[in-house]
N, C-alpha and C. Protein backbone atom coordinates (compact mmCIF):
# COMPACT_ATOMS: atom_id res chain seq x y z
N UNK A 1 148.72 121.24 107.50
CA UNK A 1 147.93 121.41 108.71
C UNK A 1 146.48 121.70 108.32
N UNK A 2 145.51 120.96 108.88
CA UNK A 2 144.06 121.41 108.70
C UNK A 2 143.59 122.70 109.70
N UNK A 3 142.60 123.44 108.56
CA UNK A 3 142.06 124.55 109.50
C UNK A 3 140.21 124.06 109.42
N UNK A 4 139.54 124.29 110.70
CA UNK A 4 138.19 124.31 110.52
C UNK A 4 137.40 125.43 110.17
N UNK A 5 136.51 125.59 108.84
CA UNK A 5 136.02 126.63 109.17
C UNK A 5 134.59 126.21 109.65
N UNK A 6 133.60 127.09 109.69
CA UNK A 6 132.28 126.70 110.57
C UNK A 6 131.73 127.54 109.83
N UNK A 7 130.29 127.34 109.55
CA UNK A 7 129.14 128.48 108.66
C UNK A 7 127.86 128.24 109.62
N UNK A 8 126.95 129.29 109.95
CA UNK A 8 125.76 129.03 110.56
C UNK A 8 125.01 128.76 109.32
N UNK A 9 123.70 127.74 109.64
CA UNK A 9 123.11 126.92 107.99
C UNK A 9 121.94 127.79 108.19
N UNK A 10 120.96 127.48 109.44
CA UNK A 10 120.05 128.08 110.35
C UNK A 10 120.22 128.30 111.38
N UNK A 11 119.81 129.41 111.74
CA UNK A 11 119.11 130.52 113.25
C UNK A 11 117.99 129.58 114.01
N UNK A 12 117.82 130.35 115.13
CA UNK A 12 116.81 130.22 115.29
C UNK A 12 115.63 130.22 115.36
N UNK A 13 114.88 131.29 114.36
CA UNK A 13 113.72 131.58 113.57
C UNK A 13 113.65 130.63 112.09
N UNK A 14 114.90 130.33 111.83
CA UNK A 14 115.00 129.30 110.44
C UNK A 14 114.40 127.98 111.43
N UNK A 15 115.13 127.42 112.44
CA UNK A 15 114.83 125.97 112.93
C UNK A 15 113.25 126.38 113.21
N UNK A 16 112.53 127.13 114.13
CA UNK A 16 111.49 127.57 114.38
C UNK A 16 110.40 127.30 113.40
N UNK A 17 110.70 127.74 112.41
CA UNK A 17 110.00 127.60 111.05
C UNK A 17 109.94 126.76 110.25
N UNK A 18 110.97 126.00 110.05
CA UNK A 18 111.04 124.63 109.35
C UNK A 18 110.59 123.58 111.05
N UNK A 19 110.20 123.45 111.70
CA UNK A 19 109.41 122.29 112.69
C UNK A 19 108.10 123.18 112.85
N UNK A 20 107.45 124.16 112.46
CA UNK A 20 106.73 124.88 112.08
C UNK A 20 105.42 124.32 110.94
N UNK A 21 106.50 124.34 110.09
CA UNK A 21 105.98 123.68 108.90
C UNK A 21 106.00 122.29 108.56
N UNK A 22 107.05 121.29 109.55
CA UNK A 22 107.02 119.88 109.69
C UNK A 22 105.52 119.70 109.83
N UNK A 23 105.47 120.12 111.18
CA UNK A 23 104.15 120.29 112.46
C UNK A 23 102.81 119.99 111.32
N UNK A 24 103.08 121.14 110.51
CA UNK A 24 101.90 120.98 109.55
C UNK A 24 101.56 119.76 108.60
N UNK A 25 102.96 119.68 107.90
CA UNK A 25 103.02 118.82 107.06
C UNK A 25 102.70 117.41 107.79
N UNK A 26 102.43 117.16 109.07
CA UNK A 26 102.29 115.78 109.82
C UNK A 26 101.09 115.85 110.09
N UNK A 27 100.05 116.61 110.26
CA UNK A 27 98.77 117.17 110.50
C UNK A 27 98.23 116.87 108.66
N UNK A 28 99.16 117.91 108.07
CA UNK A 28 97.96 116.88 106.58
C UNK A 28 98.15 115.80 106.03
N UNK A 29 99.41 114.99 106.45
CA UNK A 29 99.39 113.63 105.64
C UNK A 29 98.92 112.58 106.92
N UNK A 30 98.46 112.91 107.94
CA UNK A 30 97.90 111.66 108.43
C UNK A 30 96.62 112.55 109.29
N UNK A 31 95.46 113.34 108.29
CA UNK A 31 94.54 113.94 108.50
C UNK A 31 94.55 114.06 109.93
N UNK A 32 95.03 114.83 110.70
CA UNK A 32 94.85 115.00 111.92
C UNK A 32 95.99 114.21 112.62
N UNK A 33 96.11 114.11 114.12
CA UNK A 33 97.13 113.45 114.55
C UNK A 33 95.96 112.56 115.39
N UNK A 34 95.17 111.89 114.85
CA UNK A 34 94.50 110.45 116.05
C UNK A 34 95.27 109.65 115.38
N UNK A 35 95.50 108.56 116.33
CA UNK A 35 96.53 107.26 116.36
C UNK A 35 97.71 107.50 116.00
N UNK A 36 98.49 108.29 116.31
CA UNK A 36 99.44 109.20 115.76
C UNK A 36 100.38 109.22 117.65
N UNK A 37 101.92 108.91 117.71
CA UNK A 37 102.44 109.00 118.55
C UNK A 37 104.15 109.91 117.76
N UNK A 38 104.62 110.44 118.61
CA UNK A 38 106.09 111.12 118.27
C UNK A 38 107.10 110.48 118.83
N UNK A 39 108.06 109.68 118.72
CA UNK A 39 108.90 109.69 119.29
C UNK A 39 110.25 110.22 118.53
N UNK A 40 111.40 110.85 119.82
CA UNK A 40 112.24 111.18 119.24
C UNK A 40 113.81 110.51 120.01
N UNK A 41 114.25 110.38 118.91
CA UNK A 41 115.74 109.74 119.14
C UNK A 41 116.80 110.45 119.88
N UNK A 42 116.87 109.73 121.22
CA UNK A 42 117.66 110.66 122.10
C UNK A 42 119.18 110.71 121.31
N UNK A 43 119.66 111.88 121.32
CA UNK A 43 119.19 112.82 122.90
C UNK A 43 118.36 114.06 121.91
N UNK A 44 119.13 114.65 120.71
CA UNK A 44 118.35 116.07 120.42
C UNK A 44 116.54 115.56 119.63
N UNK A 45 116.71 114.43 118.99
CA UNK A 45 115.49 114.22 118.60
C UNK A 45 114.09 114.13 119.65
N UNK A 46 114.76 114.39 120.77
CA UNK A 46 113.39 114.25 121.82
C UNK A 46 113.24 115.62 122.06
N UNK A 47 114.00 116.63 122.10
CA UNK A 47 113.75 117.59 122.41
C UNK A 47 112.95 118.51 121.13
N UNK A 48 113.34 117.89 119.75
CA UNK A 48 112.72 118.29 118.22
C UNK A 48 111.11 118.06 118.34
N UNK A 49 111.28 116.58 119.11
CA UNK A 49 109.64 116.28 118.70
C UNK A 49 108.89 116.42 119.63
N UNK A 50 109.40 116.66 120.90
CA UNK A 50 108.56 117.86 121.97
C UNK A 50 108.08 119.22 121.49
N UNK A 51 108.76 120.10 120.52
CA UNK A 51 108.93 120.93 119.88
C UNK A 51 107.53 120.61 118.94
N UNK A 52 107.98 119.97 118.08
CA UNK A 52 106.82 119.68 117.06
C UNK A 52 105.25 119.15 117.82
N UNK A 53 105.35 118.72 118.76
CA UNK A 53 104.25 118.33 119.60
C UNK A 53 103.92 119.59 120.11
N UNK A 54 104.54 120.62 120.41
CA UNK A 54 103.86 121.72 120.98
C UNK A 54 103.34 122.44 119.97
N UNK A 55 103.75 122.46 118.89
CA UNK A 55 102.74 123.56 117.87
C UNK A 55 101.71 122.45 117.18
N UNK A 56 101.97 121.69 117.46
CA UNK A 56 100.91 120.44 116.90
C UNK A 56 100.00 120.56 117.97
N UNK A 57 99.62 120.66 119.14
CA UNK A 57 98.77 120.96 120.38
C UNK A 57 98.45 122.72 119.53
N UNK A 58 99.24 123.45 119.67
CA UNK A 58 98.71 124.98 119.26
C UNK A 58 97.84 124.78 117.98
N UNK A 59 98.08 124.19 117.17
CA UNK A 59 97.49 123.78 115.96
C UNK A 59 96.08 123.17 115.67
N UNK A 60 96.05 122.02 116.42
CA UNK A 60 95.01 121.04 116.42
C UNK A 60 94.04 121.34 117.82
N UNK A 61 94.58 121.84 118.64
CA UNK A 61 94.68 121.56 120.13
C UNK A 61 93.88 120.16 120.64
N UNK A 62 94.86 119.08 120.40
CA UNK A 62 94.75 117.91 120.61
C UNK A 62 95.75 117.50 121.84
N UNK A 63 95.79 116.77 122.72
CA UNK A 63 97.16 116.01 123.08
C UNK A 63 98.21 115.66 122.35
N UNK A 64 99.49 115.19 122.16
CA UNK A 64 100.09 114.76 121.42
C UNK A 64 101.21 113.81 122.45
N UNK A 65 100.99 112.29 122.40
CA UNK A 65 101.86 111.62 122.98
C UNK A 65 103.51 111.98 122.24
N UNK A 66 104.14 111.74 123.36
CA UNK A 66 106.16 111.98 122.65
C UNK A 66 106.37 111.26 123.70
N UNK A 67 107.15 110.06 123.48
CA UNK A 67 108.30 108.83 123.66
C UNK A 67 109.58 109.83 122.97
N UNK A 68 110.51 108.71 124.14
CA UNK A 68 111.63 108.81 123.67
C UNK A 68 112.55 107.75 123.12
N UNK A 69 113.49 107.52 122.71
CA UNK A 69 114.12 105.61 122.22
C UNK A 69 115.93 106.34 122.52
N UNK A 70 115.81 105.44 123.06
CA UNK A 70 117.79 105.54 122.87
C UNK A 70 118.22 104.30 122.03
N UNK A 71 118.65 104.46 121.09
CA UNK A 71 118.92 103.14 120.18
C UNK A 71 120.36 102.75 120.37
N UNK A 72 121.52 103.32 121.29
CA UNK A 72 122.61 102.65 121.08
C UNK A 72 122.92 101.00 120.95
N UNK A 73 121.94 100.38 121.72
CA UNK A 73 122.18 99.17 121.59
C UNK A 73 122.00 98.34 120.71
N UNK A 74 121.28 99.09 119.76
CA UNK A 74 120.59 98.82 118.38
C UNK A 74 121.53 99.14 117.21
N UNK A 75 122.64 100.03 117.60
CA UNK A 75 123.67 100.39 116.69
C UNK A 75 124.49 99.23 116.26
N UNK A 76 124.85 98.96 114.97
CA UNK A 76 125.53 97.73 114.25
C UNK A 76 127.13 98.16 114.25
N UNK A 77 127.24 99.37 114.48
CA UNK A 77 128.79 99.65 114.42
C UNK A 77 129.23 99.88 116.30
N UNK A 78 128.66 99.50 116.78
CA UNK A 78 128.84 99.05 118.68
C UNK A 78 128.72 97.77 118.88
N UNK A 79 129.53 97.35 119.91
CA UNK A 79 129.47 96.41 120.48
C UNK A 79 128.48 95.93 121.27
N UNK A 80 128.03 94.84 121.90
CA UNK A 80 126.93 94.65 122.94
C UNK A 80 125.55 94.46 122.54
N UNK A 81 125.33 94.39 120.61
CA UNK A 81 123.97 94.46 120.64
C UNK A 81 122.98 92.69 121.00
N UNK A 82 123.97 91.80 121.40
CA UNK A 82 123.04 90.34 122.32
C UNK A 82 122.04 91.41 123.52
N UNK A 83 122.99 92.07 124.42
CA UNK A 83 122.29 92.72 125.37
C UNK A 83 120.78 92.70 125.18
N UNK A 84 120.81 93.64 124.20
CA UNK A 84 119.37 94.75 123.79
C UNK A 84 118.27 93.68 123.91
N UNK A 85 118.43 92.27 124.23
CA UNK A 85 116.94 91.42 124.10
C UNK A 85 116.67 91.75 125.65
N UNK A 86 117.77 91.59 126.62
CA UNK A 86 117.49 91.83 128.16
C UNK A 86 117.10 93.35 128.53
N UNK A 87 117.66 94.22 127.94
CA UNK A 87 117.77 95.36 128.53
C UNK A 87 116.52 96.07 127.89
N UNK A 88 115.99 97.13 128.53
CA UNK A 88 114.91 97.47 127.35
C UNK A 88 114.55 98.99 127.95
N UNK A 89 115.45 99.31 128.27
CA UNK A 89 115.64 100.84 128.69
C UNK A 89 115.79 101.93 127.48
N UNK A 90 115.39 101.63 126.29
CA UNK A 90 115.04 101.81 125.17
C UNK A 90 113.79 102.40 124.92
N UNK A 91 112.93 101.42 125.44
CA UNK A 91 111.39 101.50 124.95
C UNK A 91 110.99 102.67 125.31
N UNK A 92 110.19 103.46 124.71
CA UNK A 92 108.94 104.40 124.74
C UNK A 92 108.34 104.43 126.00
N UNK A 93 107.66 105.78 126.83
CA UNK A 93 107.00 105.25 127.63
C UNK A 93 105.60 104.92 127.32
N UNK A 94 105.15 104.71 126.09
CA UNK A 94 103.78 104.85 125.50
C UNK A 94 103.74 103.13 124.59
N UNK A 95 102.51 102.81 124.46
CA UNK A 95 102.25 101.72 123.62
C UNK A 95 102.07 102.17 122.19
N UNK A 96 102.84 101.49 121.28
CA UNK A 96 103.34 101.68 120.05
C UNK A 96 102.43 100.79 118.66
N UNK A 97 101.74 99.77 119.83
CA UNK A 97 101.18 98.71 118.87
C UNK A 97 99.84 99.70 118.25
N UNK A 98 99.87 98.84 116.66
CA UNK A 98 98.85 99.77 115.86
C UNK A 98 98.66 101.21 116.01
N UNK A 99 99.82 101.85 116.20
CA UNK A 99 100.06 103.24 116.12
C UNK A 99 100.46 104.06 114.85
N UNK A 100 100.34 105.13 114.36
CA UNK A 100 101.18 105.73 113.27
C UNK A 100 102.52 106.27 114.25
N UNK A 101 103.22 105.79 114.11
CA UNK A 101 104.51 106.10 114.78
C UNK A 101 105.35 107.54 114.32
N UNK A 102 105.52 108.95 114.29
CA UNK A 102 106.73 109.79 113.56
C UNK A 102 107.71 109.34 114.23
N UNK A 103 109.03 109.02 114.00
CA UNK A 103 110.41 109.30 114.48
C UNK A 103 110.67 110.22 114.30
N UNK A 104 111.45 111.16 115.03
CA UNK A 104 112.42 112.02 114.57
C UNK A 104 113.00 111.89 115.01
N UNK A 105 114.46 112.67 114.38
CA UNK A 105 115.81 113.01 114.75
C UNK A 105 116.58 114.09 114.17
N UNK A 106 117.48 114.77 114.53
CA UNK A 106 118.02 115.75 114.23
C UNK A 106 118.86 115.58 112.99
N UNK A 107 119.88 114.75 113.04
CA UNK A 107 120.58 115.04 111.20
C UNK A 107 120.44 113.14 110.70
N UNK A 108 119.79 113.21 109.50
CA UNK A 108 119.99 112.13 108.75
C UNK A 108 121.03 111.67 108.00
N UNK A 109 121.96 111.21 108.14
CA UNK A 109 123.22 111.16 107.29
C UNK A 109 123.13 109.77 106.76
N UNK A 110 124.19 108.14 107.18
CA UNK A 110 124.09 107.31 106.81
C UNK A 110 122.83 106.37 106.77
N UNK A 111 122.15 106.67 107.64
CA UNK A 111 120.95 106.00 107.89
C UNK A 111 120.65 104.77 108.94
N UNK A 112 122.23 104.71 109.49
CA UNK A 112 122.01 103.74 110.60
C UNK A 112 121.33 103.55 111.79
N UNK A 113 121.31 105.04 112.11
CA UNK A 113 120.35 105.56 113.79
C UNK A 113 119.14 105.34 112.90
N UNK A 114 118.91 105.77 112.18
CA UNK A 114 117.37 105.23 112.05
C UNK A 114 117.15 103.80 111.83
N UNK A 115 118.06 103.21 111.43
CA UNK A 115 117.51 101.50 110.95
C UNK A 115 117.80 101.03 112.59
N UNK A 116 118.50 101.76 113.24
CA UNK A 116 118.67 101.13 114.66
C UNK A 116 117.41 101.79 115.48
N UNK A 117 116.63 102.48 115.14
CA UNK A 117 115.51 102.72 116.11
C UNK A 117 114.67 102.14 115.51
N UNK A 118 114.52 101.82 114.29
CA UNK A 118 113.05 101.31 113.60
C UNK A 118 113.70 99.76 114.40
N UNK A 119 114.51 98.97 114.25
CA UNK A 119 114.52 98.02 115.10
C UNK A 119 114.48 98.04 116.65
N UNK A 120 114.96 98.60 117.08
CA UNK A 120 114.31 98.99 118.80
C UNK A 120 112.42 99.15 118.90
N UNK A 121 112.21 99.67 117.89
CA UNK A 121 110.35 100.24 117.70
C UNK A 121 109.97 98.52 117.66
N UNK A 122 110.30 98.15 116.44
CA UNK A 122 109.68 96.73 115.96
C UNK A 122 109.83 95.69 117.42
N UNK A 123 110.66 96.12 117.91
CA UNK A 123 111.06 95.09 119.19
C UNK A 123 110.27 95.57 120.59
N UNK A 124 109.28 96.65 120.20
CA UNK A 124 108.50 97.04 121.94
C UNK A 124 107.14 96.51 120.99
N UNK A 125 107.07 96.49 119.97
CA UNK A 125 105.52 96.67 119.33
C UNK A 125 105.44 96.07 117.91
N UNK A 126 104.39 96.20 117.13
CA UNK A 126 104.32 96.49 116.06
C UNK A 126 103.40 97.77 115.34
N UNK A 127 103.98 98.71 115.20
CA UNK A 127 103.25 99.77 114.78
C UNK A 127 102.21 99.71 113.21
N UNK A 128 101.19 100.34 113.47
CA UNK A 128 100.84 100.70 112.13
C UNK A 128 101.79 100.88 110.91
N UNK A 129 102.37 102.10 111.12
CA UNK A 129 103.40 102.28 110.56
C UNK A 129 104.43 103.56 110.80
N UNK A 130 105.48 103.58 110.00
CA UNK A 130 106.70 104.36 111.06
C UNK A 130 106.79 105.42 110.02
N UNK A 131 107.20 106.77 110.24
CA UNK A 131 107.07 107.75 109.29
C UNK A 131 108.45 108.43 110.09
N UNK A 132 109.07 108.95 108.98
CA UNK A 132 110.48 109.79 109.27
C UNK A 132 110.63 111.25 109.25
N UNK A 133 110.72 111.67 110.41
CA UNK A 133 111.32 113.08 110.10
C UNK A 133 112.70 114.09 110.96
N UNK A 134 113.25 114.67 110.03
CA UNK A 134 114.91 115.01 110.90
C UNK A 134 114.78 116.58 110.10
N UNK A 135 115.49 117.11 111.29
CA UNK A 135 115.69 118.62 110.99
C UNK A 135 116.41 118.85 109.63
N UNK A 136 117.55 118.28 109.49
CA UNK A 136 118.14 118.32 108.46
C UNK A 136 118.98 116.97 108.00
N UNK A 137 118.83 116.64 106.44
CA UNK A 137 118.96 115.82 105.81
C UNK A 137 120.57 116.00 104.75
N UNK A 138 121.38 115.74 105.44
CA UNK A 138 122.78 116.08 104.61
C UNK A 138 123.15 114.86 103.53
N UNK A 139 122.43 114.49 103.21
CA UNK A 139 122.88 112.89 102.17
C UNK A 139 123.89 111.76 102.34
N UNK A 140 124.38 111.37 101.58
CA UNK A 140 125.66 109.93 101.93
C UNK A 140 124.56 108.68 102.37
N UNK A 141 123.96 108.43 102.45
CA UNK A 141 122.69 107.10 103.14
C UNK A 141 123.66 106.19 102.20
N UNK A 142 123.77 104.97 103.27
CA UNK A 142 124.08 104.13 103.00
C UNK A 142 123.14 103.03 103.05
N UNK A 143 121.58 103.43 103.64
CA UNK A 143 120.62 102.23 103.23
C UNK A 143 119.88 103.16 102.60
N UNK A 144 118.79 102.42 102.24
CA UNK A 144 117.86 103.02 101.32
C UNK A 144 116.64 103.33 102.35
N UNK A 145 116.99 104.15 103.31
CA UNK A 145 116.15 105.32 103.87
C UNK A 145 115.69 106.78 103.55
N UNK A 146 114.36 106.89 103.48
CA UNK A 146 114.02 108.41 103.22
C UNK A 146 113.57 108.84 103.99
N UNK A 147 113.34 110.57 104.42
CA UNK A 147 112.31 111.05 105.67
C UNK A 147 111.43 111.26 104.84
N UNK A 148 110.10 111.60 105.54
CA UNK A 148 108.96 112.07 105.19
C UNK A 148 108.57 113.24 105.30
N UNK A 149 109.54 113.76 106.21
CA UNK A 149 109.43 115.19 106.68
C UNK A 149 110.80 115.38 106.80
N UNK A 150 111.17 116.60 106.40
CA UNK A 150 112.51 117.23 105.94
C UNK A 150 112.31 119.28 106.75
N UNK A 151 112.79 119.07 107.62
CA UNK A 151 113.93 121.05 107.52
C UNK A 151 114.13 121.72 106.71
N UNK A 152 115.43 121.01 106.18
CA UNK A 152 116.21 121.49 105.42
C UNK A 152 117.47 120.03 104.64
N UNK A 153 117.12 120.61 103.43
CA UNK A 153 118.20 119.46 102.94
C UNK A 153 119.29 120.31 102.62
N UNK A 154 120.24 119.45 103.07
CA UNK A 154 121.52 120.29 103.24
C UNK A 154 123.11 119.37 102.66
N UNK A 155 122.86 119.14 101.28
CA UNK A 155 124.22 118.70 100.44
C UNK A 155 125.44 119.36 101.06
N UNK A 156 126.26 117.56 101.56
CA UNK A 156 127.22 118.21 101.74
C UNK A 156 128.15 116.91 101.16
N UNK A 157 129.79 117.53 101.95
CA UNK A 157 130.58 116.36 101.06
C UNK A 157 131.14 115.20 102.45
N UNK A 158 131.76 114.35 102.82
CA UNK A 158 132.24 114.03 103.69
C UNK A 158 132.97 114.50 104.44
N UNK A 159 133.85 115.65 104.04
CA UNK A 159 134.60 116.14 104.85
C UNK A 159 134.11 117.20 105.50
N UNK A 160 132.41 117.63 106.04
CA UNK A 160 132.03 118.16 106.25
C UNK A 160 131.07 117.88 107.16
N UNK A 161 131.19 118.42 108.56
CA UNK A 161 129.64 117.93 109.47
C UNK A 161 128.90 118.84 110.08
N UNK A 162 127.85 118.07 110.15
CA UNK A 162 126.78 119.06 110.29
C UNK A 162 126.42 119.05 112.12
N UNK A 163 125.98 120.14 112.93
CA UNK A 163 125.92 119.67 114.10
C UNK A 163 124.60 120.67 114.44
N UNK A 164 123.59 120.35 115.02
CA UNK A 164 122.79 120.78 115.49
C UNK A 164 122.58 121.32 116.86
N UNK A 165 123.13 122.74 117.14
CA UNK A 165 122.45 123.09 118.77
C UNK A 165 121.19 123.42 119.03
N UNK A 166 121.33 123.16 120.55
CA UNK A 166 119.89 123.22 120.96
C UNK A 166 119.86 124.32 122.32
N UNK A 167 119.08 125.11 122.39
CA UNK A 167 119.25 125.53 123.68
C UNK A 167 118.78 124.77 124.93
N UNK A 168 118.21 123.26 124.66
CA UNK A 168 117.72 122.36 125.77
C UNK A 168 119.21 121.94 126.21
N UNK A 169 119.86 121.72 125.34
CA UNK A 169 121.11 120.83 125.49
C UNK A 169 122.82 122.01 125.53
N UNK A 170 122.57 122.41 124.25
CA UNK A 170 123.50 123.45 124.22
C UNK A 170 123.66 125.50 124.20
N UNK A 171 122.38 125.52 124.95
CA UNK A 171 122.20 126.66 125.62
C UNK A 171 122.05 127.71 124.10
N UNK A 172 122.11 127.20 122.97
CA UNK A 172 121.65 128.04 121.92
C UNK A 172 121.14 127.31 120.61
N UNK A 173 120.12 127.88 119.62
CA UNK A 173 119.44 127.27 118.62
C UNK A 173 120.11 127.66 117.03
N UNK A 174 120.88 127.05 116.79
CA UNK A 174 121.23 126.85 115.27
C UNK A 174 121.89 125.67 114.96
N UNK A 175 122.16 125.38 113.31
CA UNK A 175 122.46 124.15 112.45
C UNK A 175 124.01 124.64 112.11
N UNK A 176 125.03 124.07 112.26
CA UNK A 176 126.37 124.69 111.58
C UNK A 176 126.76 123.73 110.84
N UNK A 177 127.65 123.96 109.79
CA UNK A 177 128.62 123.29 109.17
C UNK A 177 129.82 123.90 109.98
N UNK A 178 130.75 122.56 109.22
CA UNK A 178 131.84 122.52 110.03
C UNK A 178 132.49 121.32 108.49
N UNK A 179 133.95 122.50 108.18
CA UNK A 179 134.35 122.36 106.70
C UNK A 179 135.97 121.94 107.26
N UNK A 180 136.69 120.64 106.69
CA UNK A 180 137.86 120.50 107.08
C UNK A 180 138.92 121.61 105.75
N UNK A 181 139.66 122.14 105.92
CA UNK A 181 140.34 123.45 105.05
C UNK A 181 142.09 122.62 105.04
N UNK A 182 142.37 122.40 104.08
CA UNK A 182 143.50 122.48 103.99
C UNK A 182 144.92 123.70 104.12
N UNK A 183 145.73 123.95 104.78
CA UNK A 183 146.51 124.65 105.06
C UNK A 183 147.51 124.86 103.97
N UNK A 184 148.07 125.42 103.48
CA UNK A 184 149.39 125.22 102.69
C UNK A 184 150.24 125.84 103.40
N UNK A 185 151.58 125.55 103.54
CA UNK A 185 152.15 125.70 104.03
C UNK A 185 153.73 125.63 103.75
């Protein structure tokens, strides 16, 4: 029989602080945020890079555009992706062309949600260019994707997932693991 156990990774002064220090780290590698847009990958990545857009305003006190992308239709392991040329309930509400684009998203694992939003992006626009960042980065990539901006990297094994709450979504702020345990019996 399997037992689950669960570990908190980060609090919410840990998440606070690591999009804290994203915030920054996006402010010095593209000197400032002009031509600079956020979008984040629904559902928790929009609420991350609203987040990062607000201390990026406290910071700079600039505007900071944030789009959102729902990429399911863009997903290679779903059905329906002919659709995605008709449908486009996807797109950003912002123009993307010759933009520095950030993505974010909440956990980076195989790398497919991101190769499925960088194709949803390429398909409203063509951006300057697309820059990556996710709260936390647990490894296994099965393409050869990197972020640019990193949380927390957080090695784990397969039998292990990582889940991110939110208090936008799930009424509280931390990162858990979640460990499958063998029983003996």
């Amino acid at each position: 029989m399997a037992q689950e156990a669960e570990h908190v990774l980060m609090d919410e002064t840990g998440m606070r602080r690591a999009l804290t220090r994203i915030a920054h780290e996006i402010l010095e590698r593209n000197k400032g945020f002009e031509n600079c847009v956020l979008i984040g990958v629904r559902t928790r990545g929009i609420y991350l890079a609203n987040r990062i857009a607000e201390r990026i305003m406290e910071i700079e006190n600039v505007p900071v555009p944030v789009g959102e992308i729902d990429v399911t239709r863009y997903r290679d392991d779903r059905s329906g992706r002919l659709e995605r040329a008709v449908k486009s309930d996807a797109a950003p509400a912002m123009d993307i062309h010759n933009k520095k684009v950030i993505l974010f998203d909440d956990v980076l694992y195989t790398g497919r949600t991101v190769r499925a939003a960088m194709d949803a992006l390429m398909d409203l626009g063509r951006p300057q260019m697309i820059q990556l960042g996710v709260l936390v980065d647990r490894g296994h990539r099965e393409l050869p994707i990197r972020p640019d901006y990193v949380g927390k990297n957080i090695p784990t094994s397969r039998l292990e997932s990582i889940e991110v709450l939110l208090k936008e979504v799930d009424g509280d702020d931390q990162v858990v693991i979640t460990q499958q345990r063998r029983q003996n019996g």
